[in-house]
Protein backbone atom coordinates (compact mmCIF):
# COMPACT_ATOMS: atom_id res chain seq x y z
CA UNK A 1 -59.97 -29.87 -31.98
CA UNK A 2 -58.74 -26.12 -31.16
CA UNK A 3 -62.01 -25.18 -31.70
CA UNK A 4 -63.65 -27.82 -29.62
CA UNK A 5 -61.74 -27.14 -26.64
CA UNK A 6 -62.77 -23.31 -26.76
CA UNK A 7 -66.44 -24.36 -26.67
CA UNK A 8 -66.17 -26.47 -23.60
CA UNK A 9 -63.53 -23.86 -21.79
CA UNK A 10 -66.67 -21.23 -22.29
CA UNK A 11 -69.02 -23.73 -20.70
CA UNK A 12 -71.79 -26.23 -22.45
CA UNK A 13 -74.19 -25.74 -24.73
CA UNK A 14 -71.61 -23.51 -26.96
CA UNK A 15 -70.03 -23.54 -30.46
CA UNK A 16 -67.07 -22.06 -31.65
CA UNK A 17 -65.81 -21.71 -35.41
CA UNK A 18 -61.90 -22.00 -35.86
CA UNK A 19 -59.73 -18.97 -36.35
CA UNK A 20 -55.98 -18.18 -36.41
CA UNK A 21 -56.35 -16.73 -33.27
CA UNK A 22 -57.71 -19.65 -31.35
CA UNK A 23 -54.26 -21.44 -33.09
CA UNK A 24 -52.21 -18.65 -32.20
CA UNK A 25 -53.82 -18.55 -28.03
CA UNK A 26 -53.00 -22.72 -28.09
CA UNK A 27 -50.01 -22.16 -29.31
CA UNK A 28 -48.46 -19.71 -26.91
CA UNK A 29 -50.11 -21.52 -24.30
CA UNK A 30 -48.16 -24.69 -25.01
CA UNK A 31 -45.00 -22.50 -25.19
CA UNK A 32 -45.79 -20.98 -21.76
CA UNK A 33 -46.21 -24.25 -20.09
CA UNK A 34 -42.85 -25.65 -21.14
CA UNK A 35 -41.38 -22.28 -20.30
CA UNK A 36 -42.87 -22.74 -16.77
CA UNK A 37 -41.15 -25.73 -15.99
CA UNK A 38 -37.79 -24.49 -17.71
CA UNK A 39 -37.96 -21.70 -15.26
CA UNK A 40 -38.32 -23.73 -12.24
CA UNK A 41 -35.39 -25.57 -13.00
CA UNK A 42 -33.26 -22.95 -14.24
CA UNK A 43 -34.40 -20.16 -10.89
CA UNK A 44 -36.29 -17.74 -12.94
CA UNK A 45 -38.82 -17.57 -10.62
CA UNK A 46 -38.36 -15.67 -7.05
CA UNK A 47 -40.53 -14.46 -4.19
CA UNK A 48 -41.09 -10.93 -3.01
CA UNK A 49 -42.53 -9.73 0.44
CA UNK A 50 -44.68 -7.46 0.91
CA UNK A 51 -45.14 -6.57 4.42
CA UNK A 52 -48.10 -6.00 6.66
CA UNK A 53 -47.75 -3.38 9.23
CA UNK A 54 -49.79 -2.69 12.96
CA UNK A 55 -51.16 0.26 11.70
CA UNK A 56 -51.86 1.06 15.48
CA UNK A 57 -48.33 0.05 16.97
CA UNK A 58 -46.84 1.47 13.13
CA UNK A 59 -44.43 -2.14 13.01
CA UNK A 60 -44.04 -4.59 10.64
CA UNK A 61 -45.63 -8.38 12.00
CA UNK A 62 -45.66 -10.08 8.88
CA UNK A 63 -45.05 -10.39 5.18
CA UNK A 64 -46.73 -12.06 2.34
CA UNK A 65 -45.18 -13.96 -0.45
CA UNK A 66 -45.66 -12.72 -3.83
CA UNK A 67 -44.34 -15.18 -6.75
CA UNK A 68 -42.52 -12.99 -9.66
CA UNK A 69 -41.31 -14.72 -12.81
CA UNK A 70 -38.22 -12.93 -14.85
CA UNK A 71 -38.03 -14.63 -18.08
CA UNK A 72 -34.31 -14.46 -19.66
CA UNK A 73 -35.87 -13.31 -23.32
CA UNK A 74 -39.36 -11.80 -22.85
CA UNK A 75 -38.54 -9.93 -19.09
CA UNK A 76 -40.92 -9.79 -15.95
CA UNK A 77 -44.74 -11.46 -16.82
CA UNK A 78 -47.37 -10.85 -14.60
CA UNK A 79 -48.66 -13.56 -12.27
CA UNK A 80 -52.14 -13.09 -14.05
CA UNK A 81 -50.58 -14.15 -17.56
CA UNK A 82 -48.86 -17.37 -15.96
CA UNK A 83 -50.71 -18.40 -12.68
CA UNK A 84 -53.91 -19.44 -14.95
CA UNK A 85 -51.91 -21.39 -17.36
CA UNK A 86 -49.83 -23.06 -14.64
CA UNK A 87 -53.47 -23.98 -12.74
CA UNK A 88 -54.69 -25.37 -16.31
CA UNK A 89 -51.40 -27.62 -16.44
CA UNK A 90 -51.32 -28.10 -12.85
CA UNK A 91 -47.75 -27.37 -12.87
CA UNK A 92 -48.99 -25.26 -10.06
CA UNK A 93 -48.63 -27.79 -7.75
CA UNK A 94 -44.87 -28.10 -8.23
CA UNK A 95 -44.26 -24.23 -8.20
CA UNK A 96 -46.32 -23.81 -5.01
CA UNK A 97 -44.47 -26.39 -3.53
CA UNK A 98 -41.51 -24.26 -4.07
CA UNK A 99 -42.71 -21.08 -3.17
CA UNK A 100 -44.24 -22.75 0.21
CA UNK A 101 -40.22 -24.15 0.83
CA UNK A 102 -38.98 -20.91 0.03
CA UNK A 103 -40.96 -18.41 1.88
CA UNK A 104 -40.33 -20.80 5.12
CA UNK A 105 -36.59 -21.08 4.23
CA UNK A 106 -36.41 -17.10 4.06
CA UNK A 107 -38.41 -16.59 7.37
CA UNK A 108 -35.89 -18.96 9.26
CA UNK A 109 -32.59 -17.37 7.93
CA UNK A 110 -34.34 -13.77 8.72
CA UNK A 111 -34.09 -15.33 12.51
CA UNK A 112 -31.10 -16.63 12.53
CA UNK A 113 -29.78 -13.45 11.01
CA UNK A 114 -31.37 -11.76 14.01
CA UNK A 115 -34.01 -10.04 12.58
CA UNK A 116 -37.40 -9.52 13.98
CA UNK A 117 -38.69 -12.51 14.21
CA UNK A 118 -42.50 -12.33 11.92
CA UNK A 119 -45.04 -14.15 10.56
CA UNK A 120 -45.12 -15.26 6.71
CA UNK A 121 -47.85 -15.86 4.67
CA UNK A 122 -48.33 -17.97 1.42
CA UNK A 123 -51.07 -18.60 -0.76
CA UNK A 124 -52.37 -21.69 -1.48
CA UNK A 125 -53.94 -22.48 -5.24
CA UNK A 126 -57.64 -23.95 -5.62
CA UNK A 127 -55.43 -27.05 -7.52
CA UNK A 128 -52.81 -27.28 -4.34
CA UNK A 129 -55.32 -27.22 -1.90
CA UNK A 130 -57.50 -30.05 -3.79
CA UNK A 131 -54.05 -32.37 -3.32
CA UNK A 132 -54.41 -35.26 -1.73
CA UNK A 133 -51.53 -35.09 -0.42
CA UNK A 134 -51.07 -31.31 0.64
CA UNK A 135 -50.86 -32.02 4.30
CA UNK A 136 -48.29 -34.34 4.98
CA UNK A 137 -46.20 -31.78 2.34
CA UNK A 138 -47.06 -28.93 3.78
CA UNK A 139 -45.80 -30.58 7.07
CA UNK A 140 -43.07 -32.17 5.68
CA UNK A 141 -41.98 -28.32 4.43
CA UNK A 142 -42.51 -27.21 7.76
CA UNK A 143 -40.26 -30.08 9.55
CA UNK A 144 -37.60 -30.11 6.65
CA UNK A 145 -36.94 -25.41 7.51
CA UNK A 146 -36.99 -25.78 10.87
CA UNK A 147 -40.27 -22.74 10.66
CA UNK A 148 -41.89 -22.36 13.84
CA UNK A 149 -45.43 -23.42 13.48
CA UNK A 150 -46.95 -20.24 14.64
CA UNK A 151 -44.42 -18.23 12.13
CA UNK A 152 -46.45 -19.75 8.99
CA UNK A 153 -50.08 -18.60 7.65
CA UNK A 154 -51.68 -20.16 4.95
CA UNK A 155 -53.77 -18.17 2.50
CA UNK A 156 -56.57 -19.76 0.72
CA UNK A 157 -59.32 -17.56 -1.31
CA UNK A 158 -62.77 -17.62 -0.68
CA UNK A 159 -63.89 -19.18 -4.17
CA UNK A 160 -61.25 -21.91 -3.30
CA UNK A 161 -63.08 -23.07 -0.49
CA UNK A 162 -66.58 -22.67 -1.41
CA UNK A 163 -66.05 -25.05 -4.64
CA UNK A 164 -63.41 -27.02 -3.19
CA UNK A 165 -64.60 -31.21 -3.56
CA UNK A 166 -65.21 -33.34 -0.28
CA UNK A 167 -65.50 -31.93 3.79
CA UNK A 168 -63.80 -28.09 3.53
CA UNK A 169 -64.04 -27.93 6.89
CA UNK A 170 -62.09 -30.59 8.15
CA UNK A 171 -59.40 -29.75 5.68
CA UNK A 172 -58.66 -26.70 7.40
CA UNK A 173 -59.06 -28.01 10.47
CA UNK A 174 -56.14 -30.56 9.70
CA UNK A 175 -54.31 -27.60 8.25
CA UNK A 176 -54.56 -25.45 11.92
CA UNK A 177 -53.70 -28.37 13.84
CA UNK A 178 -50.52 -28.28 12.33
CA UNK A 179 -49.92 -24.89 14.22
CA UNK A 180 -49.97 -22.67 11.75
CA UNK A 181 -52.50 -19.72 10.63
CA UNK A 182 -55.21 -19.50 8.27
CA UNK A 183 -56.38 -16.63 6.23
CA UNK A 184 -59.34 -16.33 3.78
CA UNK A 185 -58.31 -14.15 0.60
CA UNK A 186 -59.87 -12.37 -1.87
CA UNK A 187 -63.20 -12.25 0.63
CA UNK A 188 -66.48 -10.47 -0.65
CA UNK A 189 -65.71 -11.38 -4.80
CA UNK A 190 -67.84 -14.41 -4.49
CA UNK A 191 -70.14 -15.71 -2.04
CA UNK A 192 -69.72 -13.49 0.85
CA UNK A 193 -71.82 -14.83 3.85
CA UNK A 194 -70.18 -14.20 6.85
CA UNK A 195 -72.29 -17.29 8.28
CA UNK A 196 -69.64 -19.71 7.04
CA UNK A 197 -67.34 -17.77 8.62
CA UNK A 198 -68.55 -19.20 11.85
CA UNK A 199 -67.88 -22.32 10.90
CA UNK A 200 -63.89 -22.38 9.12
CA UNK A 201 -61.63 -22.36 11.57
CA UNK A 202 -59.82 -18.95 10.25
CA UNK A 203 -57.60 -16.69 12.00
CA UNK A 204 -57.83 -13.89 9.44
CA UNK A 205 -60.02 -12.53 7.01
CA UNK A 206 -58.19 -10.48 4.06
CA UNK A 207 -61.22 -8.27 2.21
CA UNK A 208 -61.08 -7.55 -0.97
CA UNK A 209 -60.85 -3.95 -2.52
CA UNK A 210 -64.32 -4.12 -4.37
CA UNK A 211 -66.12 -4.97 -1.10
């Protein structure tokens, strides 16, 4: 069965003989997916914010949210070890929905503490943004912190939206009526026509570092 599953992960038309390492890989991959949700409900995860800076006015206007997990036994593992596995089980969908609550919750008491008052960005997972039901949570998050609308930008990487099921477009347009902003990440690692750009209702476009 181990073996089975590695042949279709690598695509059709495949084979794959068993080894202790395949048994090894499922194994700590089960063990990471119950240690996901144990650290959701136990606060090992937190966010941290990077800022973006006006380069031309030297100021910070924004931040973006970066999800950090600090397990109690085997320390800080990187977002590329877990994010995969968490897509996989889809428990993605209930950690984004927490990271989306906090990074809105943190914006609003930054306010209220009197801070400058800036935008904050979160990304958005191919799996979130394929919810059915993203929009009325994503509003509901928004309504629930008391974020302004134009306080909040969405991030949602290229490949997301170029093999994303059903009409792209008028997902994001639902998303920007809502008030808030939308970014394309990761831009230039896959597809890169700047014709569909025309057409996605973006406010920003984040390049990436091999373009």
């Amino acid at each position: 069965d181990m073996a089975l599953y590695e042949a279709k992960r690598h695509g059709r038309a495949n084979f794959k003989f068993f080894d202790t390492a395949i048994e090894v890989a499922a194994r700590n991959k089960a063990k990471m997916q119950a240690d996901l949700q144990t650290a959701l409900q136990t606060g090992q995860f937190s966010l941290y914010y990077q800022p973006i800076i006006d380069i031309a006015e030297n100021h910070v206007i924004g931040v973006e949210s970066l999800l950090r997990w600090t397990h109690p036994d085997k320390g800080n593992i990187s977002p590329d070890e877990f994010i995969p596995i968490a897509e996989e089980s889809r428990f993605i969908v209930q950690i984004g929905e927490w990271v989306l609550r906090t990074a809105c919750e943190q914006q609003v008491d930054w306010e209220k503490r009197g801070l400058a008052s800036i935008n904050i960005a979160v990304n958005l997972s191919a799996v979130q943004f394929n919810e059915r039901n993203l929009l009325p949570q994503v509003e509901g998050i928004m309504k629930e912190t008391g974020i302004r609308e134009n306080q909040l930008t969405v991030e949602i990487t290229e490949s997301t939206l170029m093999e994303t099921d059903g009409d792209v477009i008028a997902k994001l347009h639902a998303l920007k009526s809502l008030g808030l902003k939308l970014a394309i990440d990761d831009f230039g690692t896959g597809y890169s026509s700047l014709a569909y750009l025309k057409r996605f209702p973006i406010h920003h476009l984040k390049i990436d570092r091999v373009f």
